[in-house]
Each structure stands twice: as structure tokens, then as C-alpha cells.
N, C-alpha and C. Protein backbone atom coordinates (compact mmCIF):
# COMPACT_ATOMS: atom_id res chain seq x y z
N UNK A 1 -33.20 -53.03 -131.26
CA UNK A 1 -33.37 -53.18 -132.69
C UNK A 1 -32.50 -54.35 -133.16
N UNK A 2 -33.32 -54.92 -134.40
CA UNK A 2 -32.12 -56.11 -134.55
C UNK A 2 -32.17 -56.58 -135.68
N UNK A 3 -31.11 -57.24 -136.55
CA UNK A 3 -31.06 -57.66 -137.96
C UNK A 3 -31.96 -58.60 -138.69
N UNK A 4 -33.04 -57.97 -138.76
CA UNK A 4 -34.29 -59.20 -139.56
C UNK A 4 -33.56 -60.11 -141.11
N UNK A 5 -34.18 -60.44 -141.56
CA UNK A 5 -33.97 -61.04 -143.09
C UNK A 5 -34.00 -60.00 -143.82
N UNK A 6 -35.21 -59.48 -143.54
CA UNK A 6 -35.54 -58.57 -144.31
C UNK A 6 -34.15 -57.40 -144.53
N UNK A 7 -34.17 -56.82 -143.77
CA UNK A 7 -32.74 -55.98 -143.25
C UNK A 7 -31.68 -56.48 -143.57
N UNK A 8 -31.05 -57.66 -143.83
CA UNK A 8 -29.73 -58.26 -144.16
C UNK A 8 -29.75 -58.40 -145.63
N UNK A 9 -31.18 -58.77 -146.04
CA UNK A 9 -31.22 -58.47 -147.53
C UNK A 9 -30.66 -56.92 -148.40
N UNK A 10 -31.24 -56.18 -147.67
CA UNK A 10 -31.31 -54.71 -147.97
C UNK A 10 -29.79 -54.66 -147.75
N UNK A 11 -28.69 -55.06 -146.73
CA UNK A 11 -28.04 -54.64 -146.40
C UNK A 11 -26.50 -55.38 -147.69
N UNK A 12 -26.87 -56.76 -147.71
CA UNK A 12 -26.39 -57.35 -148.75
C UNK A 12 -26.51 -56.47 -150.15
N UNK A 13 -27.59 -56.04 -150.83
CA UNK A 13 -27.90 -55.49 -151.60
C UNK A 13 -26.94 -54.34 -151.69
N UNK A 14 -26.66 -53.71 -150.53
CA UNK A 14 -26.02 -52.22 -150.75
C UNK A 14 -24.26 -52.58 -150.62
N UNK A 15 -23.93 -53.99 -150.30
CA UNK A 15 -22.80 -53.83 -149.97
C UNK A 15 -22.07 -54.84 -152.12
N UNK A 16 -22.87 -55.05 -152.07
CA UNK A 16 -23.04 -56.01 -153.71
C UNK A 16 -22.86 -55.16 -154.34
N UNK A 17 -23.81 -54.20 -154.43
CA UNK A 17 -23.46 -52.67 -155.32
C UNK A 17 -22.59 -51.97 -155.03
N UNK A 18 -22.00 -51.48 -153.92
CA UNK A 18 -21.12 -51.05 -153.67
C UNK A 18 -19.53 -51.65 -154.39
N UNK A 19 -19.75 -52.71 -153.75
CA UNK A 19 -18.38 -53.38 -154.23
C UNK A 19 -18.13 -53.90 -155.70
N UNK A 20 -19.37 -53.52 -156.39
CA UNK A 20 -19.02 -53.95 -157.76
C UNK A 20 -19.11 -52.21 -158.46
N UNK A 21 -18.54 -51.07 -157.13
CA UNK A 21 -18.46 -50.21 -158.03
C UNK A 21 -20.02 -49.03 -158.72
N UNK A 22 -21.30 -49.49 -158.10
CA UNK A 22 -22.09 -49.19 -158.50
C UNK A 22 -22.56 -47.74 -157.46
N UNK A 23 -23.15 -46.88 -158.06
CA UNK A 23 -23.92 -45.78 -157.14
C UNK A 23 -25.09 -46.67 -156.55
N UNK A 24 -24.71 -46.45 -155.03
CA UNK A 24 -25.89 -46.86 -154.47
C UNK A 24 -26.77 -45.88 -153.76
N UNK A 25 -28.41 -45.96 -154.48
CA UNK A 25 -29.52 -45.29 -154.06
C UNK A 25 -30.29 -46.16 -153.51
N UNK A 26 -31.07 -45.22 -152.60
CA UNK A 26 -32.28 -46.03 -152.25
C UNK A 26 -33.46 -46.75 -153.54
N UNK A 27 -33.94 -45.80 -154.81
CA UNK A 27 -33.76 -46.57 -156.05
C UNK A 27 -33.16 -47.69 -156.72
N UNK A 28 -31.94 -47.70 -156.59
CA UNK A 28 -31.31 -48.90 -156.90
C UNK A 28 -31.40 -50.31 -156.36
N UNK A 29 -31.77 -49.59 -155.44
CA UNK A 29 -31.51 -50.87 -153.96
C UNK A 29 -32.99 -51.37 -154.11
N UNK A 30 -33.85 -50.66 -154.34
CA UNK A 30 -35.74 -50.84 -154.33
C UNK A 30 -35.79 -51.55 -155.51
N UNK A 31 -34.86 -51.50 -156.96
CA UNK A 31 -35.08 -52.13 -158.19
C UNK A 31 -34.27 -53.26 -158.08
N UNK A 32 -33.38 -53.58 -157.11
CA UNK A 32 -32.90 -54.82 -157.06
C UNK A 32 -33.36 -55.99 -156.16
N UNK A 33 -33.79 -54.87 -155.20
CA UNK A 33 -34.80 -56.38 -154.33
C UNK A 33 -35.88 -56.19 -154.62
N UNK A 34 -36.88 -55.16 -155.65
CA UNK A 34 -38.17 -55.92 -156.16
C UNK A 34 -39.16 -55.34 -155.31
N UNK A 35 -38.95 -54.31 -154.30
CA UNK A 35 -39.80 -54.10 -153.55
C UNK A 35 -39.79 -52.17 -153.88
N UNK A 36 -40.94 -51.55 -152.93
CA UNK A 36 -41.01 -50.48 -153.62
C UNK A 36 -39.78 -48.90 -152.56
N UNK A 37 -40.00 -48.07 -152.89
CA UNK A 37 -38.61 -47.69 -152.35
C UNK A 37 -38.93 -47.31 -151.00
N UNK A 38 -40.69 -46.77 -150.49
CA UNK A 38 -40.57 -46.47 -149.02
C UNK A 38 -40.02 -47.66 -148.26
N UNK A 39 -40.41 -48.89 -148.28
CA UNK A 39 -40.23 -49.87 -147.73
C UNK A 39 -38.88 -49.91 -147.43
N UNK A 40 -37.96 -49.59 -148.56
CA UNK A 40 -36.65 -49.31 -148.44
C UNK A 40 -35.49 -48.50 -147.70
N UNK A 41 -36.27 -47.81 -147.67
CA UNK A 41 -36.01 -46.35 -147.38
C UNK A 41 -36.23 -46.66 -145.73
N UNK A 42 -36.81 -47.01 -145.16
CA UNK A 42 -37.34 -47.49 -143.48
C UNK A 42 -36.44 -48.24 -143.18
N UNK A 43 -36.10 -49.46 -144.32
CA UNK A 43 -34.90 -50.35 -143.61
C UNK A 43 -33.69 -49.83 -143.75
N UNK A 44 -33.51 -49.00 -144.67
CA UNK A 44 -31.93 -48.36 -144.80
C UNK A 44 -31.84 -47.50 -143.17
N UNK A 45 -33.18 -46.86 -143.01
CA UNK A 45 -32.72 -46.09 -141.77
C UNK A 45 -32.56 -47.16 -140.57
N UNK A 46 -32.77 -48.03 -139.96
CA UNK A 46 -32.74 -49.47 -139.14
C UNK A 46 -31.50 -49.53 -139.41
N UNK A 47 -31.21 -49.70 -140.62
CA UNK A 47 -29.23 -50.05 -140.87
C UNK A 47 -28.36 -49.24 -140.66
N UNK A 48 -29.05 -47.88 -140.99
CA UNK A 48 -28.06 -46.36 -140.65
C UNK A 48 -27.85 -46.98 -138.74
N UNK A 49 -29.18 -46.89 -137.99
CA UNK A 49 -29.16 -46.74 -136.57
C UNK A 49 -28.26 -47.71 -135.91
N UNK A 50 -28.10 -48.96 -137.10
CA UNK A 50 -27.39 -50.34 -136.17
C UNK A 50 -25.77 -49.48 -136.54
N UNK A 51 -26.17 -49.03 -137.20
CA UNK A 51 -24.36 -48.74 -137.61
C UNK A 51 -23.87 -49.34 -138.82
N UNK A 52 -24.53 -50.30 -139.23
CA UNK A 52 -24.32 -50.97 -140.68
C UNK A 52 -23.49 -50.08 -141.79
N UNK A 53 -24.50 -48.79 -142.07
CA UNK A 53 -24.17 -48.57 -143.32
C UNK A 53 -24.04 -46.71 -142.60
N UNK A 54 -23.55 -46.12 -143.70
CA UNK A 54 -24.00 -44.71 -143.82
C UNK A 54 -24.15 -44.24 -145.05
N UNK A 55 -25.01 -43.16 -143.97
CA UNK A 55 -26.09 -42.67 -145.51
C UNK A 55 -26.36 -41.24 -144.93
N UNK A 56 -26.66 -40.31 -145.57
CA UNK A 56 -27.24 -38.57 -145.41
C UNK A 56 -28.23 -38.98 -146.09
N UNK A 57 -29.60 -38.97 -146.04
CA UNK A 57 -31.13 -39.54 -147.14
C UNK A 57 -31.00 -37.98 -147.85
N UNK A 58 -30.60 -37.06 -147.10
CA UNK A 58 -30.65 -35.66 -147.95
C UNK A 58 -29.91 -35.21 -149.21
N UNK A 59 -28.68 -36.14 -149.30
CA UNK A 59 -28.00 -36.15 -150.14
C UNK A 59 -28.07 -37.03 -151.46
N UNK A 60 -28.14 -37.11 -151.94
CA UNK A 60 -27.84 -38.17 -153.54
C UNK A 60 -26.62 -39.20 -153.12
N UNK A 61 -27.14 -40.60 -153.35
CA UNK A 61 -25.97 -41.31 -153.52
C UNK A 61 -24.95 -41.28 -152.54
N UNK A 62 -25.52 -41.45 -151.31
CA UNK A 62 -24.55 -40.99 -150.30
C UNK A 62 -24.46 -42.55 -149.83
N UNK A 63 -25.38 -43.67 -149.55
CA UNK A 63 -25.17 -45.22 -149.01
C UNK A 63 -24.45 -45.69 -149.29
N UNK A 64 -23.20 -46.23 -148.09
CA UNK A 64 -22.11 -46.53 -148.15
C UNK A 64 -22.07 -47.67 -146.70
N UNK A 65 -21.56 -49.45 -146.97
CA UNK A 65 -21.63 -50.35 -146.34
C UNK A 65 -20.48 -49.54 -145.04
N UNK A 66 -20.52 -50.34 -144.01
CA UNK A 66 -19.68 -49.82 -142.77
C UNK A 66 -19.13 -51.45 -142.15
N UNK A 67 -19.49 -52.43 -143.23
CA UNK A 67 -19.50 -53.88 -142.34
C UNK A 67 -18.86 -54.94 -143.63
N UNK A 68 -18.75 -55.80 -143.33
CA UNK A 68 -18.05 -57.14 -143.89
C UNK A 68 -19.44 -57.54 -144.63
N UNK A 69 -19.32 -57.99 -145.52
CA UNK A 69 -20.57 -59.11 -146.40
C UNK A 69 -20.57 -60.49 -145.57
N UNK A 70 -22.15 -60.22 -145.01
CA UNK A 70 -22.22 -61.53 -144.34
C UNK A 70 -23.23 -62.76 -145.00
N UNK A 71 -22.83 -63.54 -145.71
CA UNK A 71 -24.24 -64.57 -146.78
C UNK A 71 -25.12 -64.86 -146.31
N UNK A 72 -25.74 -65.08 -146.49
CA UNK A 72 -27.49 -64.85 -145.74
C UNK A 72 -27.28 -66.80 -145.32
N UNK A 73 -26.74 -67.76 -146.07
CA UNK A 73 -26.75 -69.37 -145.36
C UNK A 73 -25.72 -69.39 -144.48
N UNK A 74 -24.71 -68.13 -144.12
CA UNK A 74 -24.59 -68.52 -142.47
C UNK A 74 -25.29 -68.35 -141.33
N UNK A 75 -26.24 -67.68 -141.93
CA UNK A 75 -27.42 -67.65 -140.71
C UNK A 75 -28.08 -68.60 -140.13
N UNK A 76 -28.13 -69.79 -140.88
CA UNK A 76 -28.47 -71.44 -140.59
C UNK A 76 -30.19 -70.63 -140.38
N UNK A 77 -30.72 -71.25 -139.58
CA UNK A 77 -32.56 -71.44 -139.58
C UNK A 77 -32.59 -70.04 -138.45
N UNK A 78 -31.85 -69.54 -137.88
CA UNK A 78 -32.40 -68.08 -137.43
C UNK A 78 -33.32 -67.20 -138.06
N UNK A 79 -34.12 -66.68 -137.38
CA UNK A 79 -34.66 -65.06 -137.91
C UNK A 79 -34.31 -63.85 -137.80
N UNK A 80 -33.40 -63.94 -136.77
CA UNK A 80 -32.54 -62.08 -136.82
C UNK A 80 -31.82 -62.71 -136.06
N UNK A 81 -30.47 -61.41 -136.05
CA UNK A 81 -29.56 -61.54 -135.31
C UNK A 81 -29.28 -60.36 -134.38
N UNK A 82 -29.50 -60.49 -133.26
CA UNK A 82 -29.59 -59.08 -132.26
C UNK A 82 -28.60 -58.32 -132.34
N UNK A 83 -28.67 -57.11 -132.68
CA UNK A 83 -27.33 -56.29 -132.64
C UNK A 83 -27.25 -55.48 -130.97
């Protein structure tokens, strides 16, 4: 499994909210990148499995970053980064 765009977005997203203090849901996270929440909800679990983040989906408000904020232009012209 490995860190798409897609996935670093999602993952940026939760660590942005986080650190500015915000409850992070899979809702929140679906109204900030614009997309709808299953979609979300699939990549949060990809991020749970890399180890990224943790999360209980059973619980409320449980997504919580596990990693450093990495900016999406140090990635230079890559498409994922293999974890």
C-alpha cells in the first residue's frame, strides 16, 4: 500500500484541522476537500493501515494525525510515495 495524492491530501487535511484545534470527522474532512464522505472514509482507512493517523470509525471524533505535516511541493513530480 502506498501514499497516493489523493491520500496525502486527506491526510494533510486531518493534520490542518487537528492542529488548528478543530474536531476532526470524517464529515469535516469530506467538507474540506470537496469530495463526498464514502470516498473519505476508504482513504482514512489506507491511512489508519499505513500508520498515519488513528482513528476508531465507531467512535465520534476519534481522527487523530500520528506523523509530521508533510507539503504536498516536496513531493516534486512524484505520484506516491511507498510506505
Amino acid at each position: 500500500m502506498n501514499l497516493t495524492q489523493a491520500r496525502l491530501r486527506i491526510l494533510n487535511i486531518v493534520m490542518l484541522l487537528h492542529s488548528h484545534g478543530f474536531t476532526v470527522t470524517v464529515r469535516s474532512v469530506a467538507e474540506a476537500n470537496g469530495t463526498n464522505i464514502n470516498d473519505v472514509y476508504r482513504k482514512l482507512k489506507a491511512l489508519r493501515k499505513l500508520g498515519l493517523i488513528t482513528w476508531e470509525p465507531t467512535i465520534a471524533a476519534t481522527i487523530r494525525p500520528t506523523c509530521v505535516f508533510i507539503p504536498a511541493s516536496c513531493l516534486g513530480d512524484r505520484d506516491a510515495i511507498h510506505a
